[in-house]
N, C-alpha and C. Protein backbone atom coordinates (compact mmCIF):
# COMPACT_ATOMS: atom_id res chain seq x y z
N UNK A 1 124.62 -2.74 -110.58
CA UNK A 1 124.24 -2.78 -111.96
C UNK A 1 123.22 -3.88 -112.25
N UNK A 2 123.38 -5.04 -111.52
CA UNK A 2 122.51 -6.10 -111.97
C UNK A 2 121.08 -5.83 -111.48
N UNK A 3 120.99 -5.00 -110.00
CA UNK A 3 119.78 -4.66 -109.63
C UNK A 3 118.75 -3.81 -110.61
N UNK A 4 119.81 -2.80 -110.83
CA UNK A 4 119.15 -1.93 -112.02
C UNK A 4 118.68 -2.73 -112.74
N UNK A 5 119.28 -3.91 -113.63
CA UNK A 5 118.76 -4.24 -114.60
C UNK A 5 117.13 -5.08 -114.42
N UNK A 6 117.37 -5.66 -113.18
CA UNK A 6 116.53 -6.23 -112.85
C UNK A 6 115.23 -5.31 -112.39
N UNK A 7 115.42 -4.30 -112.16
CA UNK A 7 114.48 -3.06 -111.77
C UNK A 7 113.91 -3.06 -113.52
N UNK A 8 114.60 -2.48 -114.13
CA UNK A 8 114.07 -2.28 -115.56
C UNK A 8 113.64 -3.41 -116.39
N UNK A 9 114.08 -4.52 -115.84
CA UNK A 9 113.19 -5.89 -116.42
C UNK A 9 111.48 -5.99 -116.27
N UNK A 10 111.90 -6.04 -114.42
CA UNK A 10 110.11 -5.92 -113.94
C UNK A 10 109.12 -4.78 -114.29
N UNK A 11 109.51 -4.13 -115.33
CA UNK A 11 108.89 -2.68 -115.24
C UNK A 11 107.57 -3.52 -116.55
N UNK A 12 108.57 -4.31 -117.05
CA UNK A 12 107.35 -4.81 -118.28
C UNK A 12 107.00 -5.77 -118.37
N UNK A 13 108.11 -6.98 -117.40
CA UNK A 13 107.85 -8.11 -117.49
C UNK A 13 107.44 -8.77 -116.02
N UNK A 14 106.44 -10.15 -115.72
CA UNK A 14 106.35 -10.01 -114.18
C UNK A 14 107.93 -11.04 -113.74
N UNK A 15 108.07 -10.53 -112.75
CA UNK A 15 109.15 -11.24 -111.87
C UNK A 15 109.33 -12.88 -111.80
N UNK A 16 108.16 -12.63 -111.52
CA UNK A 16 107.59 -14.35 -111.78
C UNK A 16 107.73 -15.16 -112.86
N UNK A 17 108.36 -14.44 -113.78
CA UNK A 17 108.16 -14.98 -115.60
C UNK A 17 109.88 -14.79 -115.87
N UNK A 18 110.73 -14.62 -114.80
CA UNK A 18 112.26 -13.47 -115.22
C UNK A 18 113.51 -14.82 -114.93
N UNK A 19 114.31 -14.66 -115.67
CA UNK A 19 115.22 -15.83 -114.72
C UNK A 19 116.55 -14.63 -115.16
N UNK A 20 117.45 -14.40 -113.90
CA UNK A 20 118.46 -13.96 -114.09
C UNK A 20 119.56 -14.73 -114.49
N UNK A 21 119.79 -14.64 -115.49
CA UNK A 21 121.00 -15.31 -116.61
C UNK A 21 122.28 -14.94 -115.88
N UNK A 22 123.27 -15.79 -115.55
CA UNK A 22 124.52 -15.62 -114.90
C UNK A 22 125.78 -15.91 -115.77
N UNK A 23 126.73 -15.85 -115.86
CA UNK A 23 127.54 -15.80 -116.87
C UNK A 23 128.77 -16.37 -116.07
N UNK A 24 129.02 -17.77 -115.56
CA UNK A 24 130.05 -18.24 -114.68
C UNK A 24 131.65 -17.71 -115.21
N UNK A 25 131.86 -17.91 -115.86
CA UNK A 25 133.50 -17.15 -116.50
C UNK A 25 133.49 -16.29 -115.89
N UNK A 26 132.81 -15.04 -115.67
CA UNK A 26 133.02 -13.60 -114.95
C UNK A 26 132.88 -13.60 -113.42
N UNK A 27 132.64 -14.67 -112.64
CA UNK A 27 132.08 -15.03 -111.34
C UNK A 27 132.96 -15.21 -110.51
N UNK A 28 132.76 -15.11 -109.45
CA UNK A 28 133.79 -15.90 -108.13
C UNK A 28 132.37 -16.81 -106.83
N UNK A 29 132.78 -17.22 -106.20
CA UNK A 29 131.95 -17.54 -105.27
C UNK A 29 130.88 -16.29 -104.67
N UNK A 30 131.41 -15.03 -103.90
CA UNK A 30 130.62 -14.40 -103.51
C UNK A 30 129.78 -13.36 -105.07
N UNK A 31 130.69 -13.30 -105.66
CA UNK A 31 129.66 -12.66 -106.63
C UNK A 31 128.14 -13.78 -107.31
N UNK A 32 128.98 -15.01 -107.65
CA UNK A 32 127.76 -15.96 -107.13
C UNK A 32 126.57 -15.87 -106.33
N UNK A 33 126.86 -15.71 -105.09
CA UNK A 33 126.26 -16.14 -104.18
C UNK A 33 125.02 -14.29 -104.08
N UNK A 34 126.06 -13.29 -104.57
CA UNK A 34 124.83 -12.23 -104.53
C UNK A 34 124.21 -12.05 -105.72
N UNK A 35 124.25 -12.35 -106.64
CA UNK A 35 123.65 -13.03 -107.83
C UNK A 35 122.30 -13.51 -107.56
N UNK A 36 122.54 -14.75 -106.77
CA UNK A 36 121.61 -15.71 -106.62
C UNK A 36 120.47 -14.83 -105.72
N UNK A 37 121.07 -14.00 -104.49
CA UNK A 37 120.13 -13.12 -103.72
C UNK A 37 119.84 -11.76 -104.53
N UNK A 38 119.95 -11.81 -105.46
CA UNK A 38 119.57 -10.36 -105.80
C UNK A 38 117.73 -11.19 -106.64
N UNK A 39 118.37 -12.38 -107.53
CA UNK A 39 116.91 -13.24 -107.79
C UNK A 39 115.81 -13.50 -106.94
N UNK A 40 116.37 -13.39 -105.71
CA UNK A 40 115.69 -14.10 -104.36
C UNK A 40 114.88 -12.45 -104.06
N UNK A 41 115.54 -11.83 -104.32
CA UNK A 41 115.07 -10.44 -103.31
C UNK A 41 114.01 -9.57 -104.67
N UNK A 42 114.05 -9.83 -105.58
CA UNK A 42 112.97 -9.68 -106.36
C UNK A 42 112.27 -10.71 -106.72
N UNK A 43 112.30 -11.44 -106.33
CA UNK A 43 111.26 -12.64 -106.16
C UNK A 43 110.97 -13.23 -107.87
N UNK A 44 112.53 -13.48 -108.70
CA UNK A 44 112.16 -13.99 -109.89
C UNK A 44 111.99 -15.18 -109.94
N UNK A 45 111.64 -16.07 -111.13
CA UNK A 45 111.32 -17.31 -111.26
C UNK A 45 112.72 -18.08 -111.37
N UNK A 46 113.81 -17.70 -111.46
CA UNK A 46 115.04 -18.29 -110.89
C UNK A 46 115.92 -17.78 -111.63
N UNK A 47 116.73 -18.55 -111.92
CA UNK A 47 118.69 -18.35 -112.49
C UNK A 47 119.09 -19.01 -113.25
N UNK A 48 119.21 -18.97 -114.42
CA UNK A 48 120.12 -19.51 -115.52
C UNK A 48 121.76 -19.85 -115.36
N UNK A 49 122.62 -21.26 -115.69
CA UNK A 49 123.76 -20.64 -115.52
C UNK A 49 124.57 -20.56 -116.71
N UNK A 50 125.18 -20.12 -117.36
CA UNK A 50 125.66 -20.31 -118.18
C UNK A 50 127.09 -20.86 -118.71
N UNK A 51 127.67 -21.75 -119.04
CA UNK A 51 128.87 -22.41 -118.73
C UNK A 51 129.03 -23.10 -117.21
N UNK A 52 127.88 -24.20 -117.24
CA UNK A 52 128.19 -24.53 -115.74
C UNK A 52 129.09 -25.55 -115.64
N UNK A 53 130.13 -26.14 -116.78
CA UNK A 53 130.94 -27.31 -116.80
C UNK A 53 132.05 -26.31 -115.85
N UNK A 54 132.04 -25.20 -116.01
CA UNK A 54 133.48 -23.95 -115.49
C UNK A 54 133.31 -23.80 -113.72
N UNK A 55 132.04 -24.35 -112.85
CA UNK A 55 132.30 -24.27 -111.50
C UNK A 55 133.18 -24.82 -111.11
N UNK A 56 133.98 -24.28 -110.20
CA UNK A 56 134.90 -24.52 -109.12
C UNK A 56 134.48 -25.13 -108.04
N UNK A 57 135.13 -25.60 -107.74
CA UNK A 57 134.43 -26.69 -106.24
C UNK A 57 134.02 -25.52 -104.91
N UNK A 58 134.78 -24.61 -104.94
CA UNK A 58 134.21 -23.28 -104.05
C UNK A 58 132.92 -22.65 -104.48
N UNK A 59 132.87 -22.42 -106.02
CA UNK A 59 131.64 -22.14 -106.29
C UNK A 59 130.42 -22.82 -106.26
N UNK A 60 130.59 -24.27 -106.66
CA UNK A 60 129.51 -24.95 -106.40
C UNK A 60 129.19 -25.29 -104.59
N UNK A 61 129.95 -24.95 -103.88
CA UNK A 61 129.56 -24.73 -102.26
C UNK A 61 128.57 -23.62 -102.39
N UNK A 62 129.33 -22.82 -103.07
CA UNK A 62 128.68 -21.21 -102.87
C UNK A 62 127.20 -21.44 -103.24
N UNK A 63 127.04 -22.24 -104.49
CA UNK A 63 125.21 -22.47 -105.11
C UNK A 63 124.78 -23.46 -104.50
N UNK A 64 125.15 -24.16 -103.71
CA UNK A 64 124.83 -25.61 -102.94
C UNK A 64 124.14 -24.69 -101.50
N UNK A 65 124.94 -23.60 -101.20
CA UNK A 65 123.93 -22.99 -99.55
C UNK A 65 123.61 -21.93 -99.76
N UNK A 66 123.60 -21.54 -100.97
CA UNK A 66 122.53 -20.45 -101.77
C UNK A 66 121.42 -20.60 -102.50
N UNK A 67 121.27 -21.65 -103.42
CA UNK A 67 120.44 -21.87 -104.12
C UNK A 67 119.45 -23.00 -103.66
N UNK A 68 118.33 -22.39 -104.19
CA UNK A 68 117.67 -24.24 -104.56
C UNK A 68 117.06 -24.64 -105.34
N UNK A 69 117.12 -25.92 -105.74
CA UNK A 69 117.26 -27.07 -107.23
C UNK A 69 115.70 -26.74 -107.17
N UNK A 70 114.90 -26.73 -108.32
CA UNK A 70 113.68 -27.11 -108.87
C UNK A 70 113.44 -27.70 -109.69
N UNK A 71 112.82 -28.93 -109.74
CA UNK A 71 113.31 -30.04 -110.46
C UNK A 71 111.43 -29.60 -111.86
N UNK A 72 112.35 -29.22 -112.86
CA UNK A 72 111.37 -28.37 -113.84
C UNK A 72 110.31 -29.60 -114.22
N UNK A 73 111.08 -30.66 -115.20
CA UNK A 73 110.34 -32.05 -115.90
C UNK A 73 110.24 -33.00 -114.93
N UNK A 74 109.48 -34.33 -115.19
CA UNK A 74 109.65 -35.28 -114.76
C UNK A 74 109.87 -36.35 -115.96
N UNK A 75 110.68 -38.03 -116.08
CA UNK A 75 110.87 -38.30 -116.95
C UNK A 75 109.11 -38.91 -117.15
N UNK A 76 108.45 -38.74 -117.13
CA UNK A 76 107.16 -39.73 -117.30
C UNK A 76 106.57 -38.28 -118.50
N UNK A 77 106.75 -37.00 -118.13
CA UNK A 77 106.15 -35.97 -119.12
C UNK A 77 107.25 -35.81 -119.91
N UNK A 78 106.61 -35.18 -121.16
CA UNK A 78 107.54 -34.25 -121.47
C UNK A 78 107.25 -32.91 -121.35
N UNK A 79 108.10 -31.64 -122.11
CA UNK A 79 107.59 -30.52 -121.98
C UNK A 79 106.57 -29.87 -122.40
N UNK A 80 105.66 -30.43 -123.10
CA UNK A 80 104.67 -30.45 -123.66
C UNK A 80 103.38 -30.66 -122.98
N UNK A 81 103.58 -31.36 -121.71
CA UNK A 81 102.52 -31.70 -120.49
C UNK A 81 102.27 -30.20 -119.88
């Protein structure tokens, strides 16, 4: 289902511009972790998480050798740079 959605995202929007929004309450580690590769395998601009105070110490393994950090700001800019 999430592929689909992500199929019908890129149809109008580029991939590059998409962040797949995740919804941690509904999650476990491996649904996590194919989450994160389904972003990877359409090549979006990353992953949102939503409720990330709710990771589990299994889950944050799971986004620790799945994911990786992109550090968006720096403190010297703001978002406006």
């Amino acid at each position: 289902m999430v592929s689909q959605a992500v199929q019908g995202a890129i149809i109008n929007v580029p991939a590059n511009k998409l962040l797949l929004g995740i919804s941690l309450p509904s999650e476990n580690p491996a649904s996590l972790k194919s989450k994160i590769n389904i972003a990877r395998m359409y090549n979006l601009k990353g992953i949102a998480l939503w409720r990330l105070g709710l990771l589990s110490n299994d889950m944050w393994s799971s986004l620790e050798a799945t994911a990786q950090a992109k550090k968006l700001f720096n403190n010297e800019n703001s978002a406006r740079d």
